[in-house]
Protein backbone atom coordinates (compact mmCIF):
# COMPACT_ATOMS: atom_id res chain seq x y z
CA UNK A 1 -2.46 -12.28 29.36
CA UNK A 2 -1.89 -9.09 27.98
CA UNK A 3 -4.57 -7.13 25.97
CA UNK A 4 -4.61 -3.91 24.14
CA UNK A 5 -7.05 -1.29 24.86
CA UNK A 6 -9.26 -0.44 21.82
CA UNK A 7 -7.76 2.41 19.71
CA UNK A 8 -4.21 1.26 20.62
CA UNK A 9 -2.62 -0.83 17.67
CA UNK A 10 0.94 -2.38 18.97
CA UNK A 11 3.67 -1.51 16.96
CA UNK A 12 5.50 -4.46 16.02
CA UNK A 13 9.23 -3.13 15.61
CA UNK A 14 11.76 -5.57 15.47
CA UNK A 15 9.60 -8.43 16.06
CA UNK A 16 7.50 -7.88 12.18
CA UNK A 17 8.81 -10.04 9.42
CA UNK A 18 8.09 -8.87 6.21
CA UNK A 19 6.20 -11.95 5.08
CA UNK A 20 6.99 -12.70 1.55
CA UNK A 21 4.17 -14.89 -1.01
CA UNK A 22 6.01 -17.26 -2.83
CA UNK A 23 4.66 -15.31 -6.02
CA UNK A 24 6.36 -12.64 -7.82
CA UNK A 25 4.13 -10.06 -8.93
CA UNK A 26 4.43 -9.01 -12.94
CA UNK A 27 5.13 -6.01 -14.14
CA UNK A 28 2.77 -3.59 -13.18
CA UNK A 29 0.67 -1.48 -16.11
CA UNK A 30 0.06 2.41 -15.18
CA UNK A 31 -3.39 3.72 -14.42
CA UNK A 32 -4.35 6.95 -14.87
CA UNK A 33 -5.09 8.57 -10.97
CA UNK A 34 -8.83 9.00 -10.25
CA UNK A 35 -9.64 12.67 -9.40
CA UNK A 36 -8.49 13.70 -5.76
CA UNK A 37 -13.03 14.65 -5.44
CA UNK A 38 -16.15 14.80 -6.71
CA UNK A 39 -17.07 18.07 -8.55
CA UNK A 40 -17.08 20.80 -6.50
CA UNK A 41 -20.11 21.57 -3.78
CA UNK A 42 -20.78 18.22 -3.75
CA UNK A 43 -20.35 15.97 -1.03
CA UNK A 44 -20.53 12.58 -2.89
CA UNK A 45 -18.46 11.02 -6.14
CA UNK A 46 -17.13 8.11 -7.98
CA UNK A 47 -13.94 6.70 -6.99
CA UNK A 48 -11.74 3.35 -8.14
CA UNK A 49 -9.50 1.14 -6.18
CA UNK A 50 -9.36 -2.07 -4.24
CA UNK A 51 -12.10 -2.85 -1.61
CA UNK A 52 -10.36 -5.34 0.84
CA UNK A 53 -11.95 -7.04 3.77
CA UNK A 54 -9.89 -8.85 6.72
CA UNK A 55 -12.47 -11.06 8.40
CA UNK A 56 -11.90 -12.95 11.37
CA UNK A 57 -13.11 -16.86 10.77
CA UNK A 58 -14.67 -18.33 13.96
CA UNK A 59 -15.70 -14.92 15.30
CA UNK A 60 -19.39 -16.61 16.15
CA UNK A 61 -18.35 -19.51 17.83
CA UNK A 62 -15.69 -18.13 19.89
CA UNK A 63 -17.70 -15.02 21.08
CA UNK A 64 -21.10 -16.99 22.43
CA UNK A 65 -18.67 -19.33 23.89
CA UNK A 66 -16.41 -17.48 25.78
CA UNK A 67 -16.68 -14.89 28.78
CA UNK A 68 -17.89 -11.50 27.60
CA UNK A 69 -14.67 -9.86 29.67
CA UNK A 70 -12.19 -11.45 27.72
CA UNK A 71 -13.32 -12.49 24.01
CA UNK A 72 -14.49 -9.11 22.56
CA UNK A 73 -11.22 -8.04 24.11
CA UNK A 74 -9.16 -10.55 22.17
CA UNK A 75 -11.17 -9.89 18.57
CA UNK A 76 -10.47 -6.37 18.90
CA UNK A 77 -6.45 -6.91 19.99
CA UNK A 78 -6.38 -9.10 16.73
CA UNK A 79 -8.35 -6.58 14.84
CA UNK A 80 -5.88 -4.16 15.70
CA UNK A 81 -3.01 -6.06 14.84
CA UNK A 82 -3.95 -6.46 11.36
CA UNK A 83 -4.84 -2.93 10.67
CA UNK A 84 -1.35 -1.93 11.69
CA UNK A 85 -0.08 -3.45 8.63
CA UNK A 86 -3.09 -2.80 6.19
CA UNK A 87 -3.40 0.52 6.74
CA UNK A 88 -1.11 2.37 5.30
CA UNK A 89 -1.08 1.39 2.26
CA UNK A 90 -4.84 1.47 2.26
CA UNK A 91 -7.43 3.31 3.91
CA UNK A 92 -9.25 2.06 6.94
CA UNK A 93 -13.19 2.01 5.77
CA UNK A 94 -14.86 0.45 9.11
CA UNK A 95 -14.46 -2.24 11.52
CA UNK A 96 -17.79 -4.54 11.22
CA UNK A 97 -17.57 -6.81 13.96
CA UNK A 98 -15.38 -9.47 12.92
CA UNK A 99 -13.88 -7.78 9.76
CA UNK A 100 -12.18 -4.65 8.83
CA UNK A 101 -12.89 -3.14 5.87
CA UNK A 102 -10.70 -0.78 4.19
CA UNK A 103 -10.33 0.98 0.46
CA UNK A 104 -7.23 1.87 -1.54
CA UNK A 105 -8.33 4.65 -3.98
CA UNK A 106 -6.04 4.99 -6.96
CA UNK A 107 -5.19 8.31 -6.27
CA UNK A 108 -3.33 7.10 -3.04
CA UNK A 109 -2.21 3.83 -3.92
CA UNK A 110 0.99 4.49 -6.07
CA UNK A 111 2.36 0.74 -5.81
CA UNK A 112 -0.77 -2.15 -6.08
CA UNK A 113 1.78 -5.13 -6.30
CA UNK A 114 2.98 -4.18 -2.44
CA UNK A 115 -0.42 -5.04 -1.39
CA UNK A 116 0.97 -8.99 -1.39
CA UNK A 117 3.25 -7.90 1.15
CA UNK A 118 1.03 -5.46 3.38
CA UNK A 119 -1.59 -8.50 3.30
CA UNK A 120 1.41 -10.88 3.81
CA UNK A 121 2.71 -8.99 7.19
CA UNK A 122 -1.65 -8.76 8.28
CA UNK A 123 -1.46 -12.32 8.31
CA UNK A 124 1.35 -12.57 10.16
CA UNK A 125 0.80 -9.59 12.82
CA UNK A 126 -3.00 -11.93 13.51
CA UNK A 127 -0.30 -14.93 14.15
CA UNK A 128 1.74 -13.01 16.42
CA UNK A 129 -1.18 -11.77 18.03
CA UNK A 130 -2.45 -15.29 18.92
CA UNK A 131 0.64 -16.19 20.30
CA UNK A 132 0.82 -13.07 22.08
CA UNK A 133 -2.49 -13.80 23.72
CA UNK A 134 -2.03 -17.14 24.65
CA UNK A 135 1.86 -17.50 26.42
CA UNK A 136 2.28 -17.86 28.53
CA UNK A 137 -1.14 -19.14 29.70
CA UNK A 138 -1.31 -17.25 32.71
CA UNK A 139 -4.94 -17.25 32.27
CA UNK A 140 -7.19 -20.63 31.59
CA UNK A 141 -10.89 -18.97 30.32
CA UNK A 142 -12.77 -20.20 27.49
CA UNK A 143 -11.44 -17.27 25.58
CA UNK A 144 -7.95 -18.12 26.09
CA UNK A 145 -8.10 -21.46 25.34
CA UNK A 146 -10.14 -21.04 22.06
CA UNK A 147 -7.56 -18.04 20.71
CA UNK A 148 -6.01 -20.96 18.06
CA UNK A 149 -9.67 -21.62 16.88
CA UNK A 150 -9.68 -18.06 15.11
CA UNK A 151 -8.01 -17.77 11.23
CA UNK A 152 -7.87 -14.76 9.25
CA UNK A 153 -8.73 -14.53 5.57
CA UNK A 154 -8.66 -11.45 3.38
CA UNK A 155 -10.67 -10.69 0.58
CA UNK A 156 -9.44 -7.82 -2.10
CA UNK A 157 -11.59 -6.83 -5.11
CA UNK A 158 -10.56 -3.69 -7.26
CA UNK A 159 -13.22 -1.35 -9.28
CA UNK A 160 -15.48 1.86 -8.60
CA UNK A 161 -17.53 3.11 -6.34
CA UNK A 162 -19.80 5.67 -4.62
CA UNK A 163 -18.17 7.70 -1.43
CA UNK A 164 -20.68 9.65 0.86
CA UNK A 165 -21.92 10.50 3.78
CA UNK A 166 -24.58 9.40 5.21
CA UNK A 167 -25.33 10.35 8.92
CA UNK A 168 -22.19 12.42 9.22
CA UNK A 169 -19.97 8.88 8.56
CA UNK A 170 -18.49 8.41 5.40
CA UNK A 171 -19.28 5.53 3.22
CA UNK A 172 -18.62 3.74 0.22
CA UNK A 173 -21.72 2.24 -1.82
CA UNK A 174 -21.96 0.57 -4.86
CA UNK A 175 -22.11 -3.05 -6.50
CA UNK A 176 -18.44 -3.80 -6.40
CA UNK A 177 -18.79 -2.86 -2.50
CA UNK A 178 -21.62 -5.66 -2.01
CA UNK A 179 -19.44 -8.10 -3.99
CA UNK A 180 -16.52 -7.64 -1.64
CA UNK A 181 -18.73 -8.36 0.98
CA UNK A 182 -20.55 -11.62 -0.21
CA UNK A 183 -17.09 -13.53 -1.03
CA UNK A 184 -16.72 -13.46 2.61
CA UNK A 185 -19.05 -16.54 2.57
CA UNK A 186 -17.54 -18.92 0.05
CA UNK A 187 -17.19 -22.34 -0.77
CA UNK A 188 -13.59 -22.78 -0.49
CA UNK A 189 -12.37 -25.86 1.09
CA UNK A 190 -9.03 -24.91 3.10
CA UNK A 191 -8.07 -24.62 6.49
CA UNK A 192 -6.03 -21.92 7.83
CA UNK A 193 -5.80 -18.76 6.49
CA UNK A 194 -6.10 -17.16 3.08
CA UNK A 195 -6.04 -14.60 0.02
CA UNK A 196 -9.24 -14.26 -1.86
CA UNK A 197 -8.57 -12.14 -5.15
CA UNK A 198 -11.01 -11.55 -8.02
CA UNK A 199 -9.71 -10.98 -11.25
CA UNK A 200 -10.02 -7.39 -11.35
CA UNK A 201 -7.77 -7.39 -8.19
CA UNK A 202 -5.38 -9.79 -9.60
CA UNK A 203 -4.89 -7.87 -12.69
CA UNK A 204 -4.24 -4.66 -11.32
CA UNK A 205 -2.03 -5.98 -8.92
CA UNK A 206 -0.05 -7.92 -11.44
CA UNK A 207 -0.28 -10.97 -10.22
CA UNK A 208 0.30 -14.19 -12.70
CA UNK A 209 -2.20 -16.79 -11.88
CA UNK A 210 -0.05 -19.35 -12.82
CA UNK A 211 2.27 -18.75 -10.38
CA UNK A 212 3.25 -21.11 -7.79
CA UNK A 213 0.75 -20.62 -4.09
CA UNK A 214 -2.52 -19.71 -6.45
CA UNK A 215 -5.27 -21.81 -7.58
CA UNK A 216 -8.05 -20.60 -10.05
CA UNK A 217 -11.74 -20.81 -8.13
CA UNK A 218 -15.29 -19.41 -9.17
CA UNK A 219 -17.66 -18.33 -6.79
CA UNK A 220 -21.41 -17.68 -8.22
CA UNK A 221 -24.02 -15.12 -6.69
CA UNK A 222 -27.67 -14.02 -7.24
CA UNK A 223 -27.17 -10.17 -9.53
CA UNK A 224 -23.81 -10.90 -9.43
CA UNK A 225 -23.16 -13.77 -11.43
CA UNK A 226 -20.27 -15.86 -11.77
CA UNK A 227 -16.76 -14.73 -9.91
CA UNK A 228 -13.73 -15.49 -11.37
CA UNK A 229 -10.91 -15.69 -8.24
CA UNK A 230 -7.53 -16.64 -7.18
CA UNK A 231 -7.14 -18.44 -3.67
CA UNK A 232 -3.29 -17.86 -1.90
CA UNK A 233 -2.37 -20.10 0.91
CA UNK A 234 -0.49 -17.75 2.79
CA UNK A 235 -0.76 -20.10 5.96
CA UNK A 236 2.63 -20.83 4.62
CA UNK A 237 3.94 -17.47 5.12
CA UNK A 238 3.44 -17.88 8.97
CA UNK A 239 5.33 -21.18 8.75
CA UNK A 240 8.25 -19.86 7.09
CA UNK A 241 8.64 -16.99 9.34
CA UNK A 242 8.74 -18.36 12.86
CA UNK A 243 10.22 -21.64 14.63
CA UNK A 244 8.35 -24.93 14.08
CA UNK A 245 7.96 -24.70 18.17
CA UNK A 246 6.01 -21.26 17.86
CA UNK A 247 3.70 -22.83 15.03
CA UNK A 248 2.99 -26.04 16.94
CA UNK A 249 2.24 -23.63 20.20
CA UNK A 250 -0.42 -21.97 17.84
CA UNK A 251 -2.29 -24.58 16.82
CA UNK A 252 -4.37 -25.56 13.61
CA UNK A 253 -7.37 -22.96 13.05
CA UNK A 254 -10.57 -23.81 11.75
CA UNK A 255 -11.79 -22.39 7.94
């Protein structure tokens, strides 16, 4: 099995598909840029952009069961994978654990409707990573047994909020910030990977709800209130990018 050090994302090359949503995105509508800082001599301001958060589903179960040399290994191989493709576009925030969090500020982010395909090719770089991983099976740990137990969903929310620095690390604060971070934990019922958008995030990506992959879902939260969101089955994307034989080797994933 071969595993990549941490701070060493693979680069894909030939081997990336650019993995396409069966969803169009509509015309986009132009937004002014938010300034490039806050005002000046101070070291904290107000931005706007999308807030997206790649989390790992079955991180728990498949660390405390597995051998510490190898699983932490594997997370952070797959964890590297996917921020090879989200970042660019968007900013790399922090990696918490089992989820990477990273920001796309409208002052950077010239194109929003490319997101589909930057969170289209994460998705698929997580696959290949699996696969990667686990042929051949030259190794028969818990770890490397469990890799087709892991999914990947990815959560993207769009509005303002606070940048400091607290502790000499930069941060971004703020409600829309804790929002992104509760629809992690969710009530929806699919296996496999997914897209999570709220509205803000599918309206400033153009994306038309009624197109074909989406379904309309609410999620509700204490201070927060009720969520309207979008759910995308991009398991399919993996499907229709790589031989029935490599998808069968994979293996179903749990939510």
């Amino acid at each position: 099995m071969t595993l990549l050090r941490a701070g060493e994302a693979e680069q894909m090359g030939n081997t990336t598909r650019v993995a396409r949503l069966s969803i169009q995105p509509a015309p986009q509508v132009g937004t002014p840029r938010e300034p490039a800082s806050g005002p000046a001599g101070l070291g904290r301001f107000i931005d706007q952009g999308f807030l997206v958060l790649a989390d790992i589903s079955g991180f728990t179960a498949f660390v405390t069961a597995t051998e510490l040399e190898h699983g932490p290994q594997i997370i952070a191989t797959l964890l590297e994978k996917v921020m090879g493709q989200l970042s660019p576009p968007l900013e790399i925030q922090e990696v918490e654990g089992d989820a990477v969090f990273a920001l796309g500020p409208d002052r950077t982010l010239q194109h929003p409707g490319s997101l589909l395909d930057s969170f289209g090719n994460a998705f698929v770089a997580f696959r290949e990573g699996q696969r990667e991983t686990s042929e051949p099976p030259t190794c028969s740990c818990g770890a490397c047994e469990r890799i087709s137990a892991l999914s990947l969903k990815i959560v993207a929310h769009y509005g303002s909020f606070l940048r400091q620095t607290v502790g000499g690390r930069a941060q971004a604060a703020g409600p829309n910030v804790i929002l992104a971070h509760r629809l992690l934990k969710n009530r929806v019922d699919r296996r496999g990977g997914y897209l999570l958008l709220t509205d803000a995030a599918r309206q400033r990506m153009g994306v038309d709800p009624t197109g074909a992959g989406w379904r309309a879902h609410t999620e509700s939260y204490e201070h927060l209130g009720d969520i309207p969101l979008l759910v995308g089955d991009v398991e399919s994307v993996w499907v229709d990018t790589v031989p029935s034989s490599e998808t069968a080797s994979v293996g179903e994933s749990t939510p």
